[in-house]
Structures are given as structure tokens and as C-alpha cells.
Protein backbone atom coordinates (compact mmCIF):
# COMPACT_ATOMS: atom_id res chain seq x y z
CA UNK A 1 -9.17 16.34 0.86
CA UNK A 2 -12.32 15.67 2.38
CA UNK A 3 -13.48 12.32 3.59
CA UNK A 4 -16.81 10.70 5.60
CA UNK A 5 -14.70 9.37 8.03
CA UNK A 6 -17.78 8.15 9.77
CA UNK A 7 -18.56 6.29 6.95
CA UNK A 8 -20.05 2.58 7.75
CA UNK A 9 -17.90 1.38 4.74
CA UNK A 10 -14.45 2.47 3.95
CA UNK A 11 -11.46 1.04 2.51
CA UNK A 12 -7.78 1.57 2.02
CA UNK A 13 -6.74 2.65 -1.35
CA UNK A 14 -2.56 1.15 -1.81
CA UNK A 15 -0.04 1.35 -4.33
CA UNK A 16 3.10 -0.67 -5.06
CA UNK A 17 6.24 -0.51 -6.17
CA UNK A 18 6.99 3.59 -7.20
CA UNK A 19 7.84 6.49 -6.74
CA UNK A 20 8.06 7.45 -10.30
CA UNK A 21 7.66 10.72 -12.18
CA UNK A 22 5.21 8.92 -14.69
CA UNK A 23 2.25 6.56 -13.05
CA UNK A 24 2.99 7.96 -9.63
CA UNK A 25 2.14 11.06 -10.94
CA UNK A 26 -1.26 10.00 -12.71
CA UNK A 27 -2.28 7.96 -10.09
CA UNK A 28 -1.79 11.51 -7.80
CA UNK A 29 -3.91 13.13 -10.73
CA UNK A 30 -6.87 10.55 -10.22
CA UNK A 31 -6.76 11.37 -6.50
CA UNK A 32 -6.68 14.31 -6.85
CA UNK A 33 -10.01 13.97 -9.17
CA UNK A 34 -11.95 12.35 -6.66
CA UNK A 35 -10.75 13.99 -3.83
CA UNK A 36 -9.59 11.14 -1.61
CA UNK A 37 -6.80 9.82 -0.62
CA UNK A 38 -4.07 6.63 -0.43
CA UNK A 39 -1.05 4.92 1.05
CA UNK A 40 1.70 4.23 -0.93
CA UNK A 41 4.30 1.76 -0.31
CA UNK A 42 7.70 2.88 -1.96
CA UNK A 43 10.61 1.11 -3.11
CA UNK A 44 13.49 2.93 -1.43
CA UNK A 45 15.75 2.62 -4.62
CA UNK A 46 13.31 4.36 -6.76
CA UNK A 47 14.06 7.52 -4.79
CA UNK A 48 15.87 10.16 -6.47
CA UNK A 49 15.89 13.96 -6.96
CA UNK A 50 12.95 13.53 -9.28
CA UNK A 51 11.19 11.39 -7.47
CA UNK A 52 11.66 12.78 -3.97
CA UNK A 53 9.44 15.25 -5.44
CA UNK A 54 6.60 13.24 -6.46
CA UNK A 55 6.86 11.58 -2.87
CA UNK A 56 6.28 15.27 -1.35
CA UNK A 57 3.19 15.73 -3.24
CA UNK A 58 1.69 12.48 -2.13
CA UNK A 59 2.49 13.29 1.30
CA UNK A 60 1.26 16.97 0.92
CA UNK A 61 -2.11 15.43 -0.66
CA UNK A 62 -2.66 13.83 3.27
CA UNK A 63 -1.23 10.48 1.48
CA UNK A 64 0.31 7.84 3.48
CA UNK A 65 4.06 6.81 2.91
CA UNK A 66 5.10 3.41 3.73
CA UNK A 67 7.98 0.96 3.26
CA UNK A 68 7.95 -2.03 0.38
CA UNK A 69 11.92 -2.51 1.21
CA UNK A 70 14.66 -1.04 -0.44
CA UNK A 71 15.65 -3.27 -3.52
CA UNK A 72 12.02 -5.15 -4.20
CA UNK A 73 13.83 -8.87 -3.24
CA UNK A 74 11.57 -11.74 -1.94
CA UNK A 75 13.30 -10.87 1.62
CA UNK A 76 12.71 -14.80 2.95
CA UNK A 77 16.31 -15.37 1.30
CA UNK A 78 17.78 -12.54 3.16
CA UNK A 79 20.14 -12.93 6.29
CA UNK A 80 18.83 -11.50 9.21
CA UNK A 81 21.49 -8.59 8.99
CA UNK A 82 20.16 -7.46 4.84
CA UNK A 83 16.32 -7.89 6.20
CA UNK A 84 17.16 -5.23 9.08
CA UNK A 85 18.92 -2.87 6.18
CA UNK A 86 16.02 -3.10 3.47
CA UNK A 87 14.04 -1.78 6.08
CA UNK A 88 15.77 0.94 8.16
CA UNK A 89 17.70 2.39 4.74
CA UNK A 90 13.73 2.68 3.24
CA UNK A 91 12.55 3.93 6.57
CA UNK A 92 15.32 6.36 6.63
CA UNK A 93 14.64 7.41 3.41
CA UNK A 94 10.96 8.31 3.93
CA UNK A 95 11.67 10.29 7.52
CA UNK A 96 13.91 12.41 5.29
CA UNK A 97 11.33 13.13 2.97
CA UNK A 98 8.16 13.48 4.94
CA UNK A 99 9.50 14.28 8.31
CA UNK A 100 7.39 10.71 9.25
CA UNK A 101 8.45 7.38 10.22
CA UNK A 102 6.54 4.42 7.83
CA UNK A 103 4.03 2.96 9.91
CA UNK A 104 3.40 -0.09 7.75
CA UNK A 105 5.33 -2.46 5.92
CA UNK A 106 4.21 -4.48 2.55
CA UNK A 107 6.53 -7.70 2.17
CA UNK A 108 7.72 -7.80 -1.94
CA UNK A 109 5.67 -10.35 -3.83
CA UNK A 110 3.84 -10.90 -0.20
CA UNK A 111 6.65 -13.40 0.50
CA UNK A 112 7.26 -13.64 4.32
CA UNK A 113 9.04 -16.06 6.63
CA UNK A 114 8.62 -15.99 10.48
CA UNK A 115 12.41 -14.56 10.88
CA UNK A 116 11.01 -11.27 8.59
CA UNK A 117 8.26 -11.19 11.14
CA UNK A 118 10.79 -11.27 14.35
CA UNK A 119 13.00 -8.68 12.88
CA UNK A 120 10.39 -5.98 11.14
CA UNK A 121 9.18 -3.82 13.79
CA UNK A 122 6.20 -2.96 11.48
CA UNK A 123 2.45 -4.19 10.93
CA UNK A 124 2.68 -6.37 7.60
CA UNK A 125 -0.13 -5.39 4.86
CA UNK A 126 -1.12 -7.41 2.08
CA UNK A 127 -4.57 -6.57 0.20
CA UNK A 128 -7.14 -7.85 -2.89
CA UNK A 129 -4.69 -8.38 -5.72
CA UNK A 130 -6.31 -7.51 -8.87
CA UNK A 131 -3.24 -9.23 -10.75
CA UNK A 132 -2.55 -5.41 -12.18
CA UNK A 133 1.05 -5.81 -12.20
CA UNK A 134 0.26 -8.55 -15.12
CA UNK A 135 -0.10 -6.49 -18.24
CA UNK A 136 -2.52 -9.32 -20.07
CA UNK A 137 -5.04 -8.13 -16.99
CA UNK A 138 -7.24 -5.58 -19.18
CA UNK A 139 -7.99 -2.35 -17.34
CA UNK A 140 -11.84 -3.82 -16.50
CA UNK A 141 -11.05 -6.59 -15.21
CA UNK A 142 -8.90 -5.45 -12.51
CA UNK A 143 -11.52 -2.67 -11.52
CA UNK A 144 -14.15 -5.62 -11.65
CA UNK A 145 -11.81 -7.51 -9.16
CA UNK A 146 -11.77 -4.50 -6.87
CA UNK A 147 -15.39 -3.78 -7.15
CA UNK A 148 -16.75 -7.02 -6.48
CA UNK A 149 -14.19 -8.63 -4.02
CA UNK A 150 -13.81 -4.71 -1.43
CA UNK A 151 -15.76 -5.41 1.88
CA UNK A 152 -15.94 -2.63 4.58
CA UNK A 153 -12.10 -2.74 6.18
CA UNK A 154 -10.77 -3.82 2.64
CA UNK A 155 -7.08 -3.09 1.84
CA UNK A 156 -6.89 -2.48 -2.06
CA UNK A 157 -3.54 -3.71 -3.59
CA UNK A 158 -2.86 -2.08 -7.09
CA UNK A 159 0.91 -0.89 -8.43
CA UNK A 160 1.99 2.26 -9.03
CA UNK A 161 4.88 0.70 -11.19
CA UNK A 162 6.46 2.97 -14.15
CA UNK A 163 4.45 2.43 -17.05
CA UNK A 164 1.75 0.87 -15.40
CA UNK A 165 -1.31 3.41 -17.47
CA UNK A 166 -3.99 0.27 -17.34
CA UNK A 167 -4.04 0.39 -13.37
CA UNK A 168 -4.31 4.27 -13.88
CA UNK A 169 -7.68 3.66 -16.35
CA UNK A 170 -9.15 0.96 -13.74
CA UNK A 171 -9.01 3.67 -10.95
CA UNK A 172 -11.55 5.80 -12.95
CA UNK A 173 -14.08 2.83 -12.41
CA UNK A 174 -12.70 1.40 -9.10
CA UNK A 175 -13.14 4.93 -7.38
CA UNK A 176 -16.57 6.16 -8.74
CA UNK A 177 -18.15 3.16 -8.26
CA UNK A 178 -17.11 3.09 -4.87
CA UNK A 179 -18.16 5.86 -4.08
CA UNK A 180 -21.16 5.81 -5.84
CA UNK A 181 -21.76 2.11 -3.50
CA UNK A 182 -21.19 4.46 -0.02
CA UNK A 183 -17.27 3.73 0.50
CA UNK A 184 -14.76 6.03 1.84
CA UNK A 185 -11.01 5.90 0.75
CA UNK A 186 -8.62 6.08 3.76
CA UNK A 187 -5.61 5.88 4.96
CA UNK A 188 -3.80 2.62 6.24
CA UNK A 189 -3.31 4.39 9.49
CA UNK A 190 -6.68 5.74 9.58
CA UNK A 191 -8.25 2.54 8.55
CA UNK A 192 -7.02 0.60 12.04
CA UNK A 193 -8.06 3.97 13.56
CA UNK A 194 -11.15 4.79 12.72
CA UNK A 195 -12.18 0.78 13.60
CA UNK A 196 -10.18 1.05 16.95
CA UNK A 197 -7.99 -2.13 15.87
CA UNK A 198 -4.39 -2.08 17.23
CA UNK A 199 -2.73 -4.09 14.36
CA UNK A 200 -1.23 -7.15 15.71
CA UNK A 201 2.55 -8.52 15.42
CA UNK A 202 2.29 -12.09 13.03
CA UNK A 203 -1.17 -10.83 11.29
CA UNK A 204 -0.16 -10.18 7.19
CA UNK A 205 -3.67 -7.81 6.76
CA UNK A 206 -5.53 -7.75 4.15
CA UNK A 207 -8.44 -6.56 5.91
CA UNK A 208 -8.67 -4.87 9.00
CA UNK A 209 -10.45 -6.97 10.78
CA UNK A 210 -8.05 -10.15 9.86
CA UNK A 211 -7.50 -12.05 13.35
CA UNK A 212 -5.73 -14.99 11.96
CA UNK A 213 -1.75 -15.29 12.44
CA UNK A 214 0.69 -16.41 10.10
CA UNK A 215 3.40 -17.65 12.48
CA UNK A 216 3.81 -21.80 11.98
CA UNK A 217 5.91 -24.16 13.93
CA UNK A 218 9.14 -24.88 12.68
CA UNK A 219 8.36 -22.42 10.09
CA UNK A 220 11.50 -20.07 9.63
């Protein structure tokens, strides 16, 4: 797929929360449409024989695969010992598939605790949450929240969730209109690459160029 990497604006396109054989694979069909690309951050359960499939054509597509955990649990009630395992089992998972490590890790529900940040030897990613895993969210309003909130070095935050056909109709809007404004869709890695920002241990990024860190005293 081609892209302007040179582009003064560009943003990372993210999904939660798949691989499935349903909305994984329409939200691969609207890429595919528009010709860009996205990083997807799986939930190391959901992969199966089906699925492993669907995670070889996002990868083939010059998609990014990256690690949401293994079971989807808010992690900050974890023991040190199940936060390493939801990690290295997922990561595991995806070398198999894609011959890659993950290079980024999303926290499920964006629920973090300093000990998660000790133990995950990953940069953390967050993103502008159009509230699309809410189905009362209409399809416009959470391409509206996209288009008006994305600012050059935006992460986008949308799920790729089974069933999840009014995120698929937003990306129609989201990705034209992008376009159409001068953005380029990247990949997570490419996005700290192309702005020659090492991402930083204790920063949860919603942008790239995020600086402040989310490590608190006595916070654990």
C-alpha cells in the first residue's frame, strides 16, 4: 500500500480487541479500499485456526500486530507472575504468526498500575476513544469524534470487536475525510519513526509527541 510518508500530518489508524473472521475482516476490506494501512492490537485468546488466518492477511497488508494481553482482564488486579504471562503467551502467539515480535502494548480498558509498567517491556498506547465499543454511539458520531479531535501524531482508538459493523460504517467517513484534510495513515512503529521519537518507558501515548509520565508516588 502506498503512503506519503513525508506527509506533515499523519496519524495512526488502531483496532481493539479481534482477531475475528467477521469485523476483522471488513475492517481489512476498508483498508484495503483506501489503500492504507493500521495496527492492530489482538487479544491472544481470540486466536484460532480461523483467525490465525485473518491475522496473516493484516500482516501481509504491511499492518502492524501488537499485544492487548491474552484474556482482555483490567491487568492492575493481576499478580506480578499472570501480568508477565498475558504478555509473553500473546507475544508468543504473534511471533508464531508473523515471524515479528509486538512492538507495542495497549493496556485492556486503558487500566494501568505502575507494577504493569515495571514488568511490560513494551511502549504503552492509548489513543482518541470515540466510545465505539458502546453500541448507543451511532456510526457518525464516532467518525465526528475522530475527525474533529485527530491532530498530526494522533493515535486513533476504534475496536475491531466481533460484531462491531457501526465502527466498520464510521471508517468510510473517518478515512476519506482524512485524507481528503492531507493525513496519512501509519503504522504505530512508523509513527515514532517517521517523527524520530524513541517512545519512552512510563509514557501511556496517545499522541506521539506525549512527554508527560504516568508513574505517581506510592502509586502501585
Amino acid at each position: 500500500m502506498t503512503k506519503n510518508l513525508s506527509a506533515d500530518k499523519i496519524c495512526a489508524l488502531t483496532f481493539d480487541d479481534g482477531p475475528n473472521t467477521l469485523t476483522t475482516v471488513q475492517v481489512l476490506d476498508k483498508l484495503e479500499k483506501y489503500s492504507v494501512t493500521a495496527s492492530f492490537f489482538i487479544v491472544g485468546n481470540n486466536i484460532n485456526s480461523d483467525t490465525e488466518t485473518v491475522v496473516k492477511r493484516a500482516h501481509s497488508m504491511g499492518c502492524e500486530i501488537n499485544n492487548h494481553s491474552l484474556t482482555h482482564t483490567a491487568m492492575p488486579q493481576l499478580s506480578p507472575e499472570e501480568i508477565a504471562a498475558e504478555i509473553n503467551r500473546t507475544s508468543e502467539k504473534i511471533l508464531r504468526i508473523t515471524g515479528q515480535l509486538p512492538k507495542f502494548f495497549r493496556p485492556p480498558y486503558i487500566a494501568v498500575n505502575n507494577v504493569m509498567l515495571n514488568i511490560i517491556d513494551l511502549p504503552f498506547i492509548a489513543g482518541i476513544d470515540a466510545k465505539d465499543w458502546e453500541d448507543s454511539v451511532s456510526s457518525d458520531e464516532r467518525a465526528e469524534t475522530i475527525i474533529n479531535t485527530v491532530t498530526d501524531g494522533s493515535i486513533i482508538l476504534l475496536h475491531d470487536m466481533y460484531g462491531n459493523g457501526k465502527t466498520v460504517s464510521a471508517l468510510d467517513k473517518i478515512i476519506s475525510t482524512l485524507l481528503k484534510n492531507g493525513y496519512s495513515f501509519v503504522t504505530m512503529t512508523e509513527l515514532f519513526n517517521i517523527k524520530g521519537i524513541t517512545p519512552q518507558k512510563g509514557i501511556i501515548y496517545s499522541n506521539v509527541y506525549q512527554t508527560t509520565m504516568y508513574y505517581q508516588k506510592g502509586v502501585s
